[in-house]
C-alpha atoms as a PDB file:
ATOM      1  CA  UNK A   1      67.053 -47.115-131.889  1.00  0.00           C
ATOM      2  CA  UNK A   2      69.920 -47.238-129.897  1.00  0.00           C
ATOM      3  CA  UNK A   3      71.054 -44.087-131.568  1.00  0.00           C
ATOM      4  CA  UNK A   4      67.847 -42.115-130.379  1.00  0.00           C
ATOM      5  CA  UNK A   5      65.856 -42.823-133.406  1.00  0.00           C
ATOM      6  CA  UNK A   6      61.855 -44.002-132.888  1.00  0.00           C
ATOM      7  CA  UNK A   7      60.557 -43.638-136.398  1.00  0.00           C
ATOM      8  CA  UNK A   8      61.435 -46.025-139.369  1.00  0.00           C
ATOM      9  CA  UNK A   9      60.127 -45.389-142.635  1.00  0.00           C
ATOM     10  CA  UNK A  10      59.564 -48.605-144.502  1.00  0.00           C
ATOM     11  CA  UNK A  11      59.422 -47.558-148.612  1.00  0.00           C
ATOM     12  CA  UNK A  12      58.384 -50.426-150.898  1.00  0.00           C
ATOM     13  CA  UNK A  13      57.117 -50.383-154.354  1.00  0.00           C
ATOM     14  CA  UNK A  14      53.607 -51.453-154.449  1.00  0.00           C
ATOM     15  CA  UNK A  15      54.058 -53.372-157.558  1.00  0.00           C
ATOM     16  CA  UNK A  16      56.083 -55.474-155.400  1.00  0.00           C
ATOM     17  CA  UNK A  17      53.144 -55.931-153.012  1.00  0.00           C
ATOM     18  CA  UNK A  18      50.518 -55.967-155.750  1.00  0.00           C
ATOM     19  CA  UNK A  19      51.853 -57.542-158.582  1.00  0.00           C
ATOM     20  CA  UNK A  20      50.477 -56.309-161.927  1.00  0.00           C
ATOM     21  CA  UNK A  21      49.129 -59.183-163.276  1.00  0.00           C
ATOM     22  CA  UNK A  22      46.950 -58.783-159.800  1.00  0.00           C
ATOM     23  CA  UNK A  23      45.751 -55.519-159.971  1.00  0.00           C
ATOM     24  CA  UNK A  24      45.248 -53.105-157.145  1.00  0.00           C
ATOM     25  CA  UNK A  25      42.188 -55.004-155.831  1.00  0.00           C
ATOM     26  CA  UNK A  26      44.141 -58.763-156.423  1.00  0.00           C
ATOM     27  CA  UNK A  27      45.720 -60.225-153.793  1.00  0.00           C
ATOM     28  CA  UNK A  28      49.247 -59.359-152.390  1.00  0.00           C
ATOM     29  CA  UNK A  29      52.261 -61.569-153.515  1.00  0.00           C
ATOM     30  CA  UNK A  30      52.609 -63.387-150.550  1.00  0.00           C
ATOM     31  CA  UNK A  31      56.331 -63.606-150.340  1.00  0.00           C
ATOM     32  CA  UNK A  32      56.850 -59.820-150.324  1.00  0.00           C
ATOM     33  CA  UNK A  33      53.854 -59.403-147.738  1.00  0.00           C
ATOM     34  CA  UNK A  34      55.947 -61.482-145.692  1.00  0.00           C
ATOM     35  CA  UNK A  35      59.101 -59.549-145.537  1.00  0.00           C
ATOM     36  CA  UNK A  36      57.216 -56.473-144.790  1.00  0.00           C
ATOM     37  CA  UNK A  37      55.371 -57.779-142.024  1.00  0.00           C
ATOM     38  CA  UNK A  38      58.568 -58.985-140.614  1.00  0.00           C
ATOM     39  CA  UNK A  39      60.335 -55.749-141.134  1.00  0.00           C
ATOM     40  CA  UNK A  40      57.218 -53.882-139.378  1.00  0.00           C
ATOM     41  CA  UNK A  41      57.278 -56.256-136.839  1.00  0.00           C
ATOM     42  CA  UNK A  42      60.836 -55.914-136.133  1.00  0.00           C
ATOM     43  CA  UNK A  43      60.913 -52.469-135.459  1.00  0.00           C
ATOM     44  CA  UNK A  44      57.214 -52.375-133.558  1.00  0.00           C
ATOM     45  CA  UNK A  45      58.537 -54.587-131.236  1.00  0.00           C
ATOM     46  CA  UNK A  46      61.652 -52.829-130.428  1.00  0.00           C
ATOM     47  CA  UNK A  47      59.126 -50.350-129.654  1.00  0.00           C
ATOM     48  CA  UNK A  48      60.163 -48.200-132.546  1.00  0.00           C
ATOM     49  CA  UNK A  49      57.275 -46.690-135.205  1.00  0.00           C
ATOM     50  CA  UNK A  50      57.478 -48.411-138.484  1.00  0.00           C
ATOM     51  CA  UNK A  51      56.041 -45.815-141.241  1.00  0.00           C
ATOM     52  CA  UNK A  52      54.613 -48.404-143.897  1.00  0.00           C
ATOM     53  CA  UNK A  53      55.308 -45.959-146.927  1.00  0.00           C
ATOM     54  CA  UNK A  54      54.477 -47.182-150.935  1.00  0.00           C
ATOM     55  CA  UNK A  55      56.781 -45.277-152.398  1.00  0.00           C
ATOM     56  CA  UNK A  56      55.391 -44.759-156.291  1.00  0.00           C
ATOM     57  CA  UNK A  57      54.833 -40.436-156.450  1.00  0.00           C
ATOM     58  CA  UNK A  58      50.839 -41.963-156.920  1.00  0.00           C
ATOM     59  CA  UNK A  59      51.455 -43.856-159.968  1.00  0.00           C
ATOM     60  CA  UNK A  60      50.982 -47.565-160.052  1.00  0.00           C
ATOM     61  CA  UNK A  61      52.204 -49.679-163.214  1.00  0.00           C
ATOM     62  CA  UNK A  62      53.499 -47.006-165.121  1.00  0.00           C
ATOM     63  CA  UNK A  63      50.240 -44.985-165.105  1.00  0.00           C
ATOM     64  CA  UNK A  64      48.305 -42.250-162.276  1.00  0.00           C
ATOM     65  CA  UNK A  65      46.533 -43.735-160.074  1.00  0.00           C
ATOM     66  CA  UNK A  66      42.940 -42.483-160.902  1.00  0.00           C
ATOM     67  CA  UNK A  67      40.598 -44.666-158.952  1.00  0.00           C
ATOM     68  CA  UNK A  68      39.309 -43.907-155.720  1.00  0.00           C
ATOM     69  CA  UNK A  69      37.829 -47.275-155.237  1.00  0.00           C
ATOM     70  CA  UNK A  70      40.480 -49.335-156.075  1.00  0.00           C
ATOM     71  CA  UNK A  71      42.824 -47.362-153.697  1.00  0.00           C
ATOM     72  CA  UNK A  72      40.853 -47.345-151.165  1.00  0.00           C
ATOM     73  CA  UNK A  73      40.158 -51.008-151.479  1.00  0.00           C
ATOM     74  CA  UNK A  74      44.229 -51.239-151.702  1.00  0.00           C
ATOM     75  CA  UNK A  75      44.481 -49.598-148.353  1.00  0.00           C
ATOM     76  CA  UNK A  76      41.829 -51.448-146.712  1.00  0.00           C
ATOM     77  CA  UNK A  77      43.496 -54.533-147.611  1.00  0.00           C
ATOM     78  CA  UNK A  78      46.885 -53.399-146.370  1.00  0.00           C
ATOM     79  CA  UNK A  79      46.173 -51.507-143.305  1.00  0.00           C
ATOM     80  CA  UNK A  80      43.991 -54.656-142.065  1.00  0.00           C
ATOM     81  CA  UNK A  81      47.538 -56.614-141.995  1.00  0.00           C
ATOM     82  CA  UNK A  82      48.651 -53.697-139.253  1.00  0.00           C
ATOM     83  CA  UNK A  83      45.338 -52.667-138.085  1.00  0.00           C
ATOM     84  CA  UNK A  84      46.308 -54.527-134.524  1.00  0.00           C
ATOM     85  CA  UNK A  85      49.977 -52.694-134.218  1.00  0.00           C
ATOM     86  CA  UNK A  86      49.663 -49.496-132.291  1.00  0.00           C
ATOM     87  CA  UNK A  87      53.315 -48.499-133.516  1.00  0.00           C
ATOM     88  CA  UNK A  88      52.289 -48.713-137.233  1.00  0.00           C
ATOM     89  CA  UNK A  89      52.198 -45.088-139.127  1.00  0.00           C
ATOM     90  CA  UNK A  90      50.086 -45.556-142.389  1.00  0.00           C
ATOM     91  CA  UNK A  91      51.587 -42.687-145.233  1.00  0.00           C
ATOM     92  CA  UNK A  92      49.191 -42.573-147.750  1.00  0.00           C
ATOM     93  CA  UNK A  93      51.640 -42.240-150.575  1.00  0.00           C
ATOM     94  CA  UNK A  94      55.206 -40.655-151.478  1.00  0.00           C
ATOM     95  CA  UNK A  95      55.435 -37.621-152.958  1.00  0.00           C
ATOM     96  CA  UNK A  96      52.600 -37.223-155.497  1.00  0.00           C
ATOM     97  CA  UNK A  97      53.601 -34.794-158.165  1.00  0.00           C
ATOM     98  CA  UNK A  98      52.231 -33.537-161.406  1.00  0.00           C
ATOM     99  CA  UNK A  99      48.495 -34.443-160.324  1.00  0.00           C
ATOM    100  CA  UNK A 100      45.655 -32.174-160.160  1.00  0.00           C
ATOM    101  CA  UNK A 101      45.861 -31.292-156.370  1.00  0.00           C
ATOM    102  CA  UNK A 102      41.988 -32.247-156.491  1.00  0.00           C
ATOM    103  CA  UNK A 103      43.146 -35.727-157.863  1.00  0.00           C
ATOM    104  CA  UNK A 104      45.548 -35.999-154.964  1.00  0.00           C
ATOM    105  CA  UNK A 105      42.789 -35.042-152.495  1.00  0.00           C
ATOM    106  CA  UNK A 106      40.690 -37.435-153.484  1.00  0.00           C
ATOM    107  CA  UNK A 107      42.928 -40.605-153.693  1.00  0.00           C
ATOM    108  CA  UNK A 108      43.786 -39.397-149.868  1.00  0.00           C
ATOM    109  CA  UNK A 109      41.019 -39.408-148.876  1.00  0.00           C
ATOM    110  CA  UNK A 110      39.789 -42.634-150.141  1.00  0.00           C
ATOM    111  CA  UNK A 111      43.260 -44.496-148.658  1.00  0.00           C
ATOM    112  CA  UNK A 112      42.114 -42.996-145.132  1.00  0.00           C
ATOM    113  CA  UNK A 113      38.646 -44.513-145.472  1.00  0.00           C
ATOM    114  CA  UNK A 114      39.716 -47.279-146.584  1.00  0.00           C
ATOM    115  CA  UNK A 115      42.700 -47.621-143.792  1.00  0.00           C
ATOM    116  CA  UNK A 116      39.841 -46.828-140.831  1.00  0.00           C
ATOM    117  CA  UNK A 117      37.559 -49.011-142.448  1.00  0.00           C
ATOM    118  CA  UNK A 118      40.186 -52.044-142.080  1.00  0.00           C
ATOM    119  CA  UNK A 119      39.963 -51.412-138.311  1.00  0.00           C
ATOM    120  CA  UNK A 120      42.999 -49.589-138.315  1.00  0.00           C
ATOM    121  CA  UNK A 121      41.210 -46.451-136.278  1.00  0.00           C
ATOM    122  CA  UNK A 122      44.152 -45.109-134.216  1.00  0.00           C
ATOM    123  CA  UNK A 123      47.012 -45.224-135.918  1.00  0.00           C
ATOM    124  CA  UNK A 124      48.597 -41.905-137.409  1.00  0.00           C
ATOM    125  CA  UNK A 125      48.179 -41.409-141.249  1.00  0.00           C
ATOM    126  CA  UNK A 126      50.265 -39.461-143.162  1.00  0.00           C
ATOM    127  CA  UNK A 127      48.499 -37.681-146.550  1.00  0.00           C
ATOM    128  CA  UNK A 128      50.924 -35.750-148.535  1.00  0.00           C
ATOM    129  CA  UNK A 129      50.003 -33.339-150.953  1.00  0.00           C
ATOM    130  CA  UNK A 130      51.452 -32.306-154.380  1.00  0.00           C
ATOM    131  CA  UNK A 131      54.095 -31.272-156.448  1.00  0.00           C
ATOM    132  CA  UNK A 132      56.733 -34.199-154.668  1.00  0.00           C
ATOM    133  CA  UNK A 133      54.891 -32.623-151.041  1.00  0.00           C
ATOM    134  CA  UNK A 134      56.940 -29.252-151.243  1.00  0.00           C
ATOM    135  CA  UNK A 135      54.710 -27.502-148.803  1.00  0.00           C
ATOM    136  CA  UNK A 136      55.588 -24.034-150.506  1.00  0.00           C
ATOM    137  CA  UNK A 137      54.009 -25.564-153.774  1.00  0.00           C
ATOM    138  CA  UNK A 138      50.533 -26.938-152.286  1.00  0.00           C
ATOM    139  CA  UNK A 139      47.280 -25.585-153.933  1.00  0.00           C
END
């Protein structure tokens, strides 16, 4: 920040966060929600924007992502850890890629619902679209 930068993008695996053993719906390993609360909350209260960014191109333990409800339930239960921080940026996911853009839609939109439905209802949310989010490929 005391270079001029505001924004911090925070990647993380979310196998980290969600072990597999857990599932997307399980709870989050407590030990690596930890850090990342701490990082967010580092940079938040420098008064800096902490972009909380899984960073797995829409794949999750080696396999696409496919359900709606289990992402959205993901989201809900992450963005209700931030839902409070008005400097929080939510990006759906990184880079999606080689996913019918319908797919991609879809899994968006459930991770919004699910982020306003954690009380998170101001924050910005980011929803990128396909083909690693090269706007000159979107369909």
């Amino acid at each position: 920040m005391g270079k001029g930068f505001n924004t911090f993008r925070i990647t993380f695996l979310m196998e980290r966060l969600s072990p597999p053993a857990q599932g997307l719906t399980g709870s989050f390993d407590s030990t690596y929600l930890s850090g990342l609360k701490t990082i967010v909350s580092y940079v938040t209260g420098k008064g800096g924007y902490a972009l909380v960014d899984p960073h797995n191109f829409m794949r999750y333990n080696g396999a696409v992502i496919s359900s709606t409800s289990d992402f959205q339930t993901w989201w809900t239960n992450l963005a209700a850890q931030f839902k409070s921080d008005s400097h929080v940026i939510f990006d759906v996911m990184n880079e999606p890629h080689d996913i019918p853009a319908t797919t991609v839609a879809a899994l968006n939109q459930a991770a919004i619902n699910g982020i306003r439905a954690s009380g998170a209802t101001t924050q910005l949310i980011l929803a990128e679209g396909t083909s690693y989010t090269g706007a000159w490929t979107w369909t």
